[in-house]
Protein backbone atom coordinates (compact mmCIF):
# COMPACT_ATOMS: atom_id res chain seq x y z
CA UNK A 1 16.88 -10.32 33.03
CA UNK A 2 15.74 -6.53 33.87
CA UNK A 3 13.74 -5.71 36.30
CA UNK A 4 11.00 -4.69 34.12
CA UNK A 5 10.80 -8.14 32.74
CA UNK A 6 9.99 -9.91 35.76
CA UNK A 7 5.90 -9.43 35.85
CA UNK A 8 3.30 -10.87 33.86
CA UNK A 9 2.96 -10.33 30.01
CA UNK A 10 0.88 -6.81 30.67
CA UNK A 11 3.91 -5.54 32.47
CA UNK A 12 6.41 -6.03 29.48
CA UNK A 13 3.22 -4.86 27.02
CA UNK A 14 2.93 -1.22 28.95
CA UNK A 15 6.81 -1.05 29.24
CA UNK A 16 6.96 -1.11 25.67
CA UNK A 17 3.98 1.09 25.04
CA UNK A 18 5.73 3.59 27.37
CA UNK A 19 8.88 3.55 26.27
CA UNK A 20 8.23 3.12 22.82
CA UNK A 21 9.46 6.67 21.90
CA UNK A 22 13.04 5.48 22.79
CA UNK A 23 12.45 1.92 21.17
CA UNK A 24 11.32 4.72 17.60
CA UNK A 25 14.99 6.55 18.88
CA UNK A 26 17.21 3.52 18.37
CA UNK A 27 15.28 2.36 15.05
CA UNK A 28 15.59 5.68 13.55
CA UNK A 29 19.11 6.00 14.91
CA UNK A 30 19.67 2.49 13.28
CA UNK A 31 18.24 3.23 9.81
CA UNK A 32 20.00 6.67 9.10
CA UNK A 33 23.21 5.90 10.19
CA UNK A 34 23.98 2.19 10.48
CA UNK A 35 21.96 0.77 6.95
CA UNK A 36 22.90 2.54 3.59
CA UNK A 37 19.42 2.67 2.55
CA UNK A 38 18.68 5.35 -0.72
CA UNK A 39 16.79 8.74 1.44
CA UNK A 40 13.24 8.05 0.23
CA UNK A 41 13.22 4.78 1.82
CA UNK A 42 14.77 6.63 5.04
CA UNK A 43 11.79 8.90 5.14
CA UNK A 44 9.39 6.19 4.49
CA UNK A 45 10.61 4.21 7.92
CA UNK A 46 10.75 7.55 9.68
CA UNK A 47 7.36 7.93 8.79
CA UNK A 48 5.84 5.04 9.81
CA UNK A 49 7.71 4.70 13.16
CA UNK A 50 6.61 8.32 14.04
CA UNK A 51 3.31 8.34 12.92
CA UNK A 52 1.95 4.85 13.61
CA UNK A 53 4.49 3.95 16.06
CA UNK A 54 3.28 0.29 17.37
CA UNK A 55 2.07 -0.74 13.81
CA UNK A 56 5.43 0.77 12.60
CA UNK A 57 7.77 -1.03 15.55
CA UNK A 58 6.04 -4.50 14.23
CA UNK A 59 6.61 -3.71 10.42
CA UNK A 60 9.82 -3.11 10.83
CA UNK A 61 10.84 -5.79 12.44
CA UNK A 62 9.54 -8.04 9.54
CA UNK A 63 10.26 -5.90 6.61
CA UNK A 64 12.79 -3.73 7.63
CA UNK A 65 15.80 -5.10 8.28
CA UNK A 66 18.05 -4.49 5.91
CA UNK A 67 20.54 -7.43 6.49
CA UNK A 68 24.45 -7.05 5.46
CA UNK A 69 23.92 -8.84 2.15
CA UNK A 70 27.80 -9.79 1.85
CA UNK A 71 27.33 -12.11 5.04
CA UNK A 72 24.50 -13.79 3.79
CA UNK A 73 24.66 -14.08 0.17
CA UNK A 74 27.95 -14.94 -1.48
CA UNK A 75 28.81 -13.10 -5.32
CA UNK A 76 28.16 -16.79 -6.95
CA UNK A 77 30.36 -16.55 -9.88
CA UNK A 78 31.06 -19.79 -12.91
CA UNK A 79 34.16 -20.46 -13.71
CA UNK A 80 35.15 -22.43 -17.17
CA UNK A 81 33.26 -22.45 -20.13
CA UNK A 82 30.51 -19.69 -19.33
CA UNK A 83 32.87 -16.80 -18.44
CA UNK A 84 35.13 -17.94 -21.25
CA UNK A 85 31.98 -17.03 -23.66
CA UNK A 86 31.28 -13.67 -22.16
CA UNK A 87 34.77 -12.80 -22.42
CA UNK A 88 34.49 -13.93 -26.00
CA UNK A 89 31.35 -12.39 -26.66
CA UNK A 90 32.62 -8.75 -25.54
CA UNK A 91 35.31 -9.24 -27.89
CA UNK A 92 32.87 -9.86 -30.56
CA UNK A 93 31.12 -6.97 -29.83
CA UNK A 94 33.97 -4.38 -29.16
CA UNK A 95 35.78 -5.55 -32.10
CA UNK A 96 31.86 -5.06 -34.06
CA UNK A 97 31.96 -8.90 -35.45
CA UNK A 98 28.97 -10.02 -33.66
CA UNK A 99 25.87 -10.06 -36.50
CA UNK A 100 22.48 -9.67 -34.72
CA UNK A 101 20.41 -10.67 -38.29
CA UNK A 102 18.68 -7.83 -38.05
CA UNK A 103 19.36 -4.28 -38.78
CA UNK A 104 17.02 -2.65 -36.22
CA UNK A 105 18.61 -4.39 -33.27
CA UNK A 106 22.07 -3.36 -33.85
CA UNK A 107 21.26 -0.50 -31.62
CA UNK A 108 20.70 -2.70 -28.35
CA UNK A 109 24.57 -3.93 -28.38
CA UNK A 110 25.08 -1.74 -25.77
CA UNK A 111 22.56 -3.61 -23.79
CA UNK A 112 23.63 -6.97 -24.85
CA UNK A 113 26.97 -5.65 -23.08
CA UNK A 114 25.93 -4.48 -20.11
CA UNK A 115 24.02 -7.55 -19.21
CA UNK A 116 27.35 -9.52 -20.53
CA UNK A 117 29.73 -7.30 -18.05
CA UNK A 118 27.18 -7.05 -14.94
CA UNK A 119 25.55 -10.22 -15.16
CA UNK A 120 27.46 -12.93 -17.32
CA UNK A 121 24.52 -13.31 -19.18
CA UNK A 122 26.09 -14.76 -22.11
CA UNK A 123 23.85 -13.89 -25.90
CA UNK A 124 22.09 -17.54 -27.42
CA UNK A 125 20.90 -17.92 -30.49
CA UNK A 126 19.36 -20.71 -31.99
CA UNK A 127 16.09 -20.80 -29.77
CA UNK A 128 12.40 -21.36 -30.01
CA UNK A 129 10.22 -19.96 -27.98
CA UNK A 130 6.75 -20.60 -27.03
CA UNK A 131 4.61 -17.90 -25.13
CA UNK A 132 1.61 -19.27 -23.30
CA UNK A 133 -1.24 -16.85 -21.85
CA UNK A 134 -3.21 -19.01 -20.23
CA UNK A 135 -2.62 -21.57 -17.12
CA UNK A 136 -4.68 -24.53 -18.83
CA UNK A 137 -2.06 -24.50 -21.49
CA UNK A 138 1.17 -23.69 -19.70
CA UNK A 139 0.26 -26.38 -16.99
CA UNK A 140 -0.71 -28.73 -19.98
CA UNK A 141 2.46 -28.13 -21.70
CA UNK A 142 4.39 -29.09 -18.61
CA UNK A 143 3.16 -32.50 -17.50
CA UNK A 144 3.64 -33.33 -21.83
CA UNK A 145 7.43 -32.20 -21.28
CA UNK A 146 7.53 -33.62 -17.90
CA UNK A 147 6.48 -37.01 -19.41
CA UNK A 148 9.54 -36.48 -21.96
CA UNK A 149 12.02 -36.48 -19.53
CA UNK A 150 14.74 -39.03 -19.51
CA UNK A 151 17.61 -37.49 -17.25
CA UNK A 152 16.37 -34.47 -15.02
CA UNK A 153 13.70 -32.23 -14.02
CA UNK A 154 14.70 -29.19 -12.09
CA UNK A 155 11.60 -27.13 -10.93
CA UNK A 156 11.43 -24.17 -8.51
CA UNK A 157 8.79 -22.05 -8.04
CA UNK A 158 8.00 -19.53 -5.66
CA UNK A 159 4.41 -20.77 -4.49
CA UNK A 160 3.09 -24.58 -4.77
CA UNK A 161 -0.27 -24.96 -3.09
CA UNK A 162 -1.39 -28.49 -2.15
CA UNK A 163 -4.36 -28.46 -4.81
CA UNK A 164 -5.54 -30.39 -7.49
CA UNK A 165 -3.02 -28.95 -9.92
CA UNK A 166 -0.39 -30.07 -7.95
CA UNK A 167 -1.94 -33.38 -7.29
CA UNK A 168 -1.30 -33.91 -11.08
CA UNK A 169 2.03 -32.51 -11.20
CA UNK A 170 3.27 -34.43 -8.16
CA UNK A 171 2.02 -37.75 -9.78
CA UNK A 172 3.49 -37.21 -12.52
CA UNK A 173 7.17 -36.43 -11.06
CA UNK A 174 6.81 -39.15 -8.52
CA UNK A 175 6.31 -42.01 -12.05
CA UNK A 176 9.29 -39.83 -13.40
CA UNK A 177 11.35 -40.56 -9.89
CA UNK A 178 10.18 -44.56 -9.85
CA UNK A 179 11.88 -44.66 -13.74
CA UNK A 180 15.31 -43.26 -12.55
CA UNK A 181 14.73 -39.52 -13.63
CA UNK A 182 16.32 -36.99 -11.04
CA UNK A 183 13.97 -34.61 -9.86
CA UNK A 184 14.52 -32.01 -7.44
CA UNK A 185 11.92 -29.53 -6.41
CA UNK A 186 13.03 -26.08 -4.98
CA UNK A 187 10.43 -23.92 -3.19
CA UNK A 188 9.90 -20.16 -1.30
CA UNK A 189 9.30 -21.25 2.58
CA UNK A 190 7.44 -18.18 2.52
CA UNK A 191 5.54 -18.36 -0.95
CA UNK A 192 4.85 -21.80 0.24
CA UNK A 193 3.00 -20.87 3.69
CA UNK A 194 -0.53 -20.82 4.46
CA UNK A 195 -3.59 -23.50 4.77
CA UNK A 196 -2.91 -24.22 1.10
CA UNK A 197 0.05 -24.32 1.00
CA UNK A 198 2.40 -27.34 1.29
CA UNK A 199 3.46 -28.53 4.80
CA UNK A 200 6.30 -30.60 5.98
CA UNK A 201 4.86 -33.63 5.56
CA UNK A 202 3.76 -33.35 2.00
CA UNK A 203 7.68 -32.76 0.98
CA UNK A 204 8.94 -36.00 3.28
CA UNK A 205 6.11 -37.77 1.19
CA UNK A 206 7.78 -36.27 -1.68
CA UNK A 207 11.51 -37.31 -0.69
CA UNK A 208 10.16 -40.83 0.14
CA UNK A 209 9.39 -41.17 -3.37
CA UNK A 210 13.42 -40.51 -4.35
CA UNK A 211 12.10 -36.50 -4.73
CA UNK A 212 14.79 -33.89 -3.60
CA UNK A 213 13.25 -31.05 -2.09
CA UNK A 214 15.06 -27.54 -0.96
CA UNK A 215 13.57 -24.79 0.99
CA UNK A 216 14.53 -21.15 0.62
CA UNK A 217 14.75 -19.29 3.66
CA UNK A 218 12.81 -21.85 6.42
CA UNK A 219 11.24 -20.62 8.79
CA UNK A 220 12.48 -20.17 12.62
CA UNK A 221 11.32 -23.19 14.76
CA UNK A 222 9.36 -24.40 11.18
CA UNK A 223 6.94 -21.74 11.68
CA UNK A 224 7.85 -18.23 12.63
CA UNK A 225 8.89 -16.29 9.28
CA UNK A 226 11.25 -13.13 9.77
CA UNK A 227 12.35 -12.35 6.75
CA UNK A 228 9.52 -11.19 4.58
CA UNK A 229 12.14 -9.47 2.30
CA UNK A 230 14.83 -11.51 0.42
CA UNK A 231 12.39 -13.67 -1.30
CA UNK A 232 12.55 -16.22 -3.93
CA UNK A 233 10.34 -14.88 -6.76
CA UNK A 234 11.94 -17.45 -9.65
CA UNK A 235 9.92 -19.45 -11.00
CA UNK A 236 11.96 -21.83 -13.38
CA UNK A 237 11.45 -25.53 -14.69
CA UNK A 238 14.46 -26.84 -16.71
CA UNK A 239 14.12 -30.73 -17.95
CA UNK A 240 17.29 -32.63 -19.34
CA UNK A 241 19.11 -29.33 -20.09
CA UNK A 242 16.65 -29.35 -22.96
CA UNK A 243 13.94 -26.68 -22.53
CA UNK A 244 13.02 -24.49 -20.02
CA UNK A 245 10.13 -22.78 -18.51
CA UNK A 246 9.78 -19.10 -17.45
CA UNK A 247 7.78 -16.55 -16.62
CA UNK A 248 4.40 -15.42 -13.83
CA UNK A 249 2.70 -18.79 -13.46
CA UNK A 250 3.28 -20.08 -10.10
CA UNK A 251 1.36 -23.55 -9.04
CA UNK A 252 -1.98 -23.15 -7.65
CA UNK A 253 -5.67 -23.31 -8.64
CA UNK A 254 -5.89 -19.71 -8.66
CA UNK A 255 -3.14 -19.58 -11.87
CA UNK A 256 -6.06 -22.13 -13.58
CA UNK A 257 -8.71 -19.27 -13.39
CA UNK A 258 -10.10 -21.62 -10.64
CA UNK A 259 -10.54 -18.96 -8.03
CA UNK A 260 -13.84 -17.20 -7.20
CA UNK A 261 -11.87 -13.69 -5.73
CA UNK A 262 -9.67 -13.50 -8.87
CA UNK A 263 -11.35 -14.86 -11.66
CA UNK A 264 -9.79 -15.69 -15.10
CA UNK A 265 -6.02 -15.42 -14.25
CA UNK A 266 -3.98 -13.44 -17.31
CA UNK A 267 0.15 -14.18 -16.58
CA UNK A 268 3.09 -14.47 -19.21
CA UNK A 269 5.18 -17.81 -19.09
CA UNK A 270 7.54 -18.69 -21.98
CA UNK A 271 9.06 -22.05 -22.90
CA UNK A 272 12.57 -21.73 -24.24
CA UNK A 273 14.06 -25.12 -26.35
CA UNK A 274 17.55 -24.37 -27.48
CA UNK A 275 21.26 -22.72 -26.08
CA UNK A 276 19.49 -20.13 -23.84
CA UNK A 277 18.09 -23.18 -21.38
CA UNK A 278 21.70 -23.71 -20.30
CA UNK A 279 21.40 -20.51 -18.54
CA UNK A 280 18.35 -21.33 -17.08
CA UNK A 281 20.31 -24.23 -15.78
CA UNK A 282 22.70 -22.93 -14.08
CA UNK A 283 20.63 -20.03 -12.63
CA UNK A 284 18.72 -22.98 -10.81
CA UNK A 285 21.77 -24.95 -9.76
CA UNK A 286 23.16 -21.62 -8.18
CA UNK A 287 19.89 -21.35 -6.12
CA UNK A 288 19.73 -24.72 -5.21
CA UNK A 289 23.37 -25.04 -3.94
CA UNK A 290 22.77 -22.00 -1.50
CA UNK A 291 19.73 -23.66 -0.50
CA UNK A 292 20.67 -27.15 -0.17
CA UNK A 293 24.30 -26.57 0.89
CA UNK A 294 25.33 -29.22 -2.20
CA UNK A 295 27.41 -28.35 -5.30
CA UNK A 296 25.97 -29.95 -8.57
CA UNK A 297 28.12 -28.52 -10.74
CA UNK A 298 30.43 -31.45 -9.91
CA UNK A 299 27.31 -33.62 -11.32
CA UNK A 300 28.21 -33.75 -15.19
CA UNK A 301 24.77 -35.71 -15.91
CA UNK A 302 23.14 -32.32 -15.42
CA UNK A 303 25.16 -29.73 -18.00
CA UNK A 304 25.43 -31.75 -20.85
CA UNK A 305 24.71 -29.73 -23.91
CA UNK A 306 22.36 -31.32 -26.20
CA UNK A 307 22.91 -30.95 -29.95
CA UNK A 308 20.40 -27.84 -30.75
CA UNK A 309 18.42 -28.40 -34.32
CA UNK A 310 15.75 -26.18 -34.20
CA UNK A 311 13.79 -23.93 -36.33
CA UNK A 312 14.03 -20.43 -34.75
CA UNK A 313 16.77 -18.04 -34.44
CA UNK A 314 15.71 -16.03 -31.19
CA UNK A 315 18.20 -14.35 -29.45
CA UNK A 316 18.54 -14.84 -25.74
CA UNK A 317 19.41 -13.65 -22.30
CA UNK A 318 18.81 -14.73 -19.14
CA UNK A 319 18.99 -12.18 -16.23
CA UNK A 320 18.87 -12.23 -12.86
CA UNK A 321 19.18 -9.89 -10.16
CA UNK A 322 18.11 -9.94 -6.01
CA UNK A 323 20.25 -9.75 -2.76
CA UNK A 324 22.98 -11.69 -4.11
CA UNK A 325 23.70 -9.68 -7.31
CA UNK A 326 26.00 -6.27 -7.79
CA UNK A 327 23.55 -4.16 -9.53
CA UNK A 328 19.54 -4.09 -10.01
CA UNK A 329 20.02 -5.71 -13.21
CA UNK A 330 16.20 -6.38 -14.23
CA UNK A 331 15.65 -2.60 -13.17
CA UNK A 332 18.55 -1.33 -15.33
CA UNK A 333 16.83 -3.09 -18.16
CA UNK A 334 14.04 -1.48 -17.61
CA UNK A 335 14.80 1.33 -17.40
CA UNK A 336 17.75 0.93 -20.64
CA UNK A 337 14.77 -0.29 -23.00
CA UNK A 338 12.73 2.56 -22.24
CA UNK A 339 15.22 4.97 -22.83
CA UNK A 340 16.03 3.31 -26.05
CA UNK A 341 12.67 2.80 -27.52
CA UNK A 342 11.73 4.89 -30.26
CA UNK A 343 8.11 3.66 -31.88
CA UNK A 344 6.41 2.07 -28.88
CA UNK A 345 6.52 1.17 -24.95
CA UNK A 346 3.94 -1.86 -24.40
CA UNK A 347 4.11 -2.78 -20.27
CA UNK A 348 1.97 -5.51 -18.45
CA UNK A 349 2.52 -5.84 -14.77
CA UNK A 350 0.14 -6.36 -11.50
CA UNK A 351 2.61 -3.75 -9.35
CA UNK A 352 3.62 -0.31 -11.06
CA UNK A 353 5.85 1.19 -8.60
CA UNK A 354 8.76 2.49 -10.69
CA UNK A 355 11.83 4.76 -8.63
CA UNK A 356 12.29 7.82 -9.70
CA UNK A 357 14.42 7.02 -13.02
CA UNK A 358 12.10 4.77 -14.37
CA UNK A 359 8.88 7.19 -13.95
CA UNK A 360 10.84 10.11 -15.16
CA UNK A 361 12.55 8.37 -18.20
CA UNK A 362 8.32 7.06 -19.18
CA UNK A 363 7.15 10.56 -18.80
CA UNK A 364 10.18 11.64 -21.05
CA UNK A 365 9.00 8.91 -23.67
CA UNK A 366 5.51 9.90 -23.54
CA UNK A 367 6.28 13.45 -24.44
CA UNK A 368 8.86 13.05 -26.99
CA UNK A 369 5.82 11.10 -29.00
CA UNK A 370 6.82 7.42 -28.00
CA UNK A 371 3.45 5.33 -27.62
CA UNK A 372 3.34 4.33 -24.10
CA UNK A 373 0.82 2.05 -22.74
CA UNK A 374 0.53 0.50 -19.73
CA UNK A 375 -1.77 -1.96 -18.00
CA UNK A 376 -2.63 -3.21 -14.94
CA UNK A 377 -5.58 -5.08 -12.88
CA UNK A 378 -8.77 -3.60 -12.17
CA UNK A 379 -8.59 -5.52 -8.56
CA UNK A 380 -6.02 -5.33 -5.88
CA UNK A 381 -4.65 -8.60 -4.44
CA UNK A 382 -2.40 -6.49 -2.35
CA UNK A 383 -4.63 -3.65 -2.02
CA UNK A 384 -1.60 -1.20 -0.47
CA UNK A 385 0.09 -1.59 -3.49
CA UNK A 386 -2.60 -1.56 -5.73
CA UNK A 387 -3.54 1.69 -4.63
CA UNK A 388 0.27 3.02 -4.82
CA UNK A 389 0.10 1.74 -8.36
CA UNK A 390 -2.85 3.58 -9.04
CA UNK A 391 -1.09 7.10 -7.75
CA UNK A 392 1.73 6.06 -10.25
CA UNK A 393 -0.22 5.32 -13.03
CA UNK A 394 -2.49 8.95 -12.61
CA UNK A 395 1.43 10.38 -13.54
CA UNK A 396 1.63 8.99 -16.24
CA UNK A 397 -2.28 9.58 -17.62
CA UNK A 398 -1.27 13.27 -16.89
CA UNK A 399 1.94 13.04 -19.15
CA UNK A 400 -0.28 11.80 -22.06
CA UNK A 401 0.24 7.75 -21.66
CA UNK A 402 -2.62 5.19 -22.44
CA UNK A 403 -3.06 3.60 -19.40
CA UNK A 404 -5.83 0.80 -18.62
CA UNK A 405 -7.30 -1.58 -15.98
CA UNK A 406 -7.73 -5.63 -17.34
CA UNK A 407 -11.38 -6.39 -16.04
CA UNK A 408 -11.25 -9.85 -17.33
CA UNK A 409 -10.16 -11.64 -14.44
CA UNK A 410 -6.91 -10.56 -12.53
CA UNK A 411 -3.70 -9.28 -14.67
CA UNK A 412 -0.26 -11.06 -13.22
CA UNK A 413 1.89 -10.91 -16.57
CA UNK A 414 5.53 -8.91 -15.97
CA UNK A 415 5.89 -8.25 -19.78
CA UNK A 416 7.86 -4.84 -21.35
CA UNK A 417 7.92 -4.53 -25.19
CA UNK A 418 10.09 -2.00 -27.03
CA UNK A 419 9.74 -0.78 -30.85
CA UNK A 420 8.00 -4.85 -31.49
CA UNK A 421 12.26 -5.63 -31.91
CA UNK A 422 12.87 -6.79 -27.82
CA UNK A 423 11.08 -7.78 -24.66
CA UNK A 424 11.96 -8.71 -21.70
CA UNK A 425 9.73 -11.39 -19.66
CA UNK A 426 9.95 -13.58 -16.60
CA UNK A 427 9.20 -12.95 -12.50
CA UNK A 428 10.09 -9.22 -11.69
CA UNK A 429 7.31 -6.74 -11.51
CA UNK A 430 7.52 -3.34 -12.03
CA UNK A 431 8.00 -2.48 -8.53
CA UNK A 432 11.15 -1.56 -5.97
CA UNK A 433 10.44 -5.37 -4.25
CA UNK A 434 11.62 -6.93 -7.53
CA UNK A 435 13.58 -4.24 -8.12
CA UNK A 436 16.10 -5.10 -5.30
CA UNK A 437 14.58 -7.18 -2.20
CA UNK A 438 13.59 -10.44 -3.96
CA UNK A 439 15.31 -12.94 -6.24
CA UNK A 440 14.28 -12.66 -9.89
CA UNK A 441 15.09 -13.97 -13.41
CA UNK A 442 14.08 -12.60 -16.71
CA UNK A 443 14.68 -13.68 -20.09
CA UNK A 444 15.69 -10.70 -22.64
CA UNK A 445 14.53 -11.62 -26.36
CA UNK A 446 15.76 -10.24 -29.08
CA UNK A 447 13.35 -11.10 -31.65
CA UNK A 448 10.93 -9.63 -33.59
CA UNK A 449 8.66 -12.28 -34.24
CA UNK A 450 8.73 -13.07 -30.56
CA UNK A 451 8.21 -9.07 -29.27
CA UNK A 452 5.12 -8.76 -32.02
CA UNK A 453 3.42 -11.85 -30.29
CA UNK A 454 3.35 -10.49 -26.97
CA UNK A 455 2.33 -7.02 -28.54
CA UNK A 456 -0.48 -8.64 -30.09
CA UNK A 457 -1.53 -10.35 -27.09
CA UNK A 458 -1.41 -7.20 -24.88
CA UNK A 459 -3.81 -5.43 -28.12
CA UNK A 460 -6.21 -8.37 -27.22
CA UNK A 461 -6.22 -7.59 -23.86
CA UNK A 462 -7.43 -4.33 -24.32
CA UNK A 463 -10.73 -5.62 -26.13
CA UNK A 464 -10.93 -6.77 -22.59
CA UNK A 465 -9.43 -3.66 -20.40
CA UNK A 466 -11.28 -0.18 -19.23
CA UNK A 467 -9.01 2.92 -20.52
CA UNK A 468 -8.07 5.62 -18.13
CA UNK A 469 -9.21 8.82 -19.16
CA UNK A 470 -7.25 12.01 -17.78
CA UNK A 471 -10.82 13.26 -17.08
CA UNK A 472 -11.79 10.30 -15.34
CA UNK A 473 -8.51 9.62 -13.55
CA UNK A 474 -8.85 14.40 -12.36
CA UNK A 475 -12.54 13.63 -11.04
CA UNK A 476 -11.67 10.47 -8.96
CA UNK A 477 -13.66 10.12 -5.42
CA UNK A 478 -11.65 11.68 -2.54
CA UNK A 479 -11.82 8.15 -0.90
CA UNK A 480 -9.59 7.12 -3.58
CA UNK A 481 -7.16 10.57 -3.60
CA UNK A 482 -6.85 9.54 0.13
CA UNK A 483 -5.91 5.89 -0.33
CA UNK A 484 -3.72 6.52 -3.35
CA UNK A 485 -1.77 9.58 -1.05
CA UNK A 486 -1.34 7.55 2.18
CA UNK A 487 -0.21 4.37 0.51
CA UNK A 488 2.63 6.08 -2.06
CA UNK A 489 3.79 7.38 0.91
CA UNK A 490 5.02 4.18 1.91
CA UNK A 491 5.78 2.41 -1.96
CA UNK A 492 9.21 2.43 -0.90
CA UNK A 493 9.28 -0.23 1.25
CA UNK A 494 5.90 -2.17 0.00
């Protein structure tokens, strides 16, 4: 060991301190020339290693690192019967044979096909879906299916706290377990962290009870966390390949309204019974094999397709993009709606921290007469990237966009709306995290009885939202100028 090292802790602490200008050297030598990283996020390291160089040294070491995603994630690619239906679905629509129902939505083919050639997401029809608003009634809904189950329940989610709510869910999956049901539970080691949150103990009480349980990303020695980035932001319940849930909701108190600091909690979940739940499916088997280090796709109990007889015709597509995936595909759809609406651009999220593509292609909308609206929360859970939303959102005001704070409790739903004809729903915010750092999955709906639902929910939000003026957003205390400047400067890497 050096020299240097050979004293007492205060000897290494002032070596650092006085040498940390060297340390700042080989980190910014590191960033610009050893990580492709896009310039803005460059700048934003640069920054924060030059100007706050201790707090920078530390945040870089735990969201920095930019980790060669080839060596740790592996393209996870289905062979068989789902690329044989994306291969025959492009045909379909190259050869202009596939029939959407609707006349209006024959101009999204194009985005049908991207998410077909980037991301496999092979088009279902034949699905009903179910929006719920509220955590009483998504969490009600799920113990009722949960009690249906006869082969499977697959949940992951990327926060369980060890509360009452999951008291009840727990009981009921451990009486599913003792009847012969499979049930495997697949959880964020970092969502998961905390006093309330679930400890080891809890999930060998859990696999005691015949419970499989995965971790995502565990933690060094069980309790040292490193890697802040390359989350697990899914949060996806499939049972017996028969319906699935998606959407905000994760499992805590908090998500019942429950929580003094929040309030009534506002989220987006959907619950999907028909063809697209296969996806969902397999989007959970591919994260639990990584996990796990198991292959169920050799388990034929868990992709058998049940005969679908339902009542609606929504069309379907599940995408899902992260560390693991070619292209921001969420992002891309994003930003591919929005540049395809033509009536209306209806966007609920808790983080609005859009690159450069996605801001400029709203602004566009706005002034070529689209109606954009756009709301957030009134109160920052995160309050960094609240107030980088905030600086965000005062663009947009200025363009001539309706933008407004939900004061009813605390706003969590990741919900964008497009001419009431397609929406696209599930975990990724509107934010560069979700955007490329964590793993996300979204369901695309082509449907416009489903896209006028949500649109009329978001209209009953505002009954319950503050509008930004442009007058009130120009005369805006210098406190808040000063918070909203200093923390866009760093929105890159929030």
């Amino acid at each position: 060991m050096p020299q240097f090292f050979t004293g007492d802790m205060g000897d290494i602490y002032r070596w650092i301190i006085e040498h940390l200008w060297f340390i700042n050297i080989m980190f910014s030598i590191l960033i610009i020339f050893f990580q492709r990283r896009n310039p803005t996020t460059v700048w934003a390291w640069l920054l924060l290693l030059y100007f706050i160089p201790v707090l920078g040294f530390v945040l870089y070491l735990v969201l920095g690192q930019n980790f060669r995603k080839e060596r740790m994630f592996k393209m996870k690619e289905i062979e068989g019967e789902i690329k044989y239906a994306v291969r025959r679905q492009e045909e379909s629509i190259y050869r202009k044979r596939l029939k959407l129902g609707d006349s209006e939505l024959e101009r999204f083919k194009r985005l049908i096909l991207y998410n077909l050639n980037e991301g496999e997401a092979v088009l279902t029809d034949n699905n009903d879906i179910r929006i719920y608003t509220d955590g009483e009634e998504k969490f009600r809904a799920l113990l009722t299916e949960i009690e249906k189950a006869e082969n499977y329940i697959h949940m992951q989610y990327y926060i369980i706290r060890n509360d009452e709510l999951w008291g009840q869910i727990e009981e009921a999956l451990i009486r599913k377990a003792r009847q012969g049901v499979e049930v495997r539970i697949l959880f964020d080691s970092m969502g998961c962290r905390g006093w309330r949150g679930m400890r080891g103990a809890d999930w060998i009480r859990l696999e005691t009870e015949g419970i499989q349980t995965a971790e995502f990303f565990p933690a060094v020695f069980g309790k040292l966390q490193l890697r802040v980035n390359y989350r697990n932001h899914r949060k996806i319940v499939v049972i017996d390949g028969r319906l699935g849930f998606i959407g905000g909701f994760n499992v805590g108190r908090e998500y019942l309204g429950r929580d003094e600091k929040f309030g009534y909690w506002r989220d987006t979940h959907i619950c999907i019974e028909g063809a697209a739940v296969t996806s969902l499916a397999v989007r959970f088997v591919l994260d639990w094999n990584y996990a796990a280090g198991e292959n169920l796709f050799l388990n034929d109990r868990l992709f058998q397709m049940p005969d679908y007889k339902r009542n609606g015709n929504g069309l379907v597509q599940i995408i899902s993009s992260g560390p693991d995936s070619g292209s921001p595909i969420i992002r891309d759809n994003y930003l591919r709606m929005i540049h395809m609406a033509r009536r209306s651009i209806y966007i609920q999220t808790p983080y609005f921290i859009p690159d450069n593509d996605i801001r400029d292609a709203l602004i566009i909308a706005v002034k070529s007469g689209i109606d954009v609206r756009i709301m957030i929360p009134c109160k920052p859970d995160h309050p960094f990237v609240y107030w980088a939303t905030y600086s965000y959102i005062g663009e947009l005001i200025e363009a001539g966009a309706r933008c407004y704070t939900y004061c009813n409790g605390f706003l969590h739903a990741k919900c964008v709306c497009v001419d009431d004809l397609v929406c696209c729903i599930g975990t990724a915010n509107m934010d560069i995290r979700s955007f490329s750092l964590n793993f996300e999955v979204n369901a695309v709906i082509y449907s416009s009885l489903t896209t006028e639902k949500l649109v009329r929910a978001f209209e009953k939000d505002i009954s319950k939202s503050r509008l930004i003026t442009r007058k009130e957003y120009e005369n805006r205390e210098i406190l808040i100028r000063i918070k909203e400047q200093f923390c866009r400067l760093f929105s890159p890497v929030l």
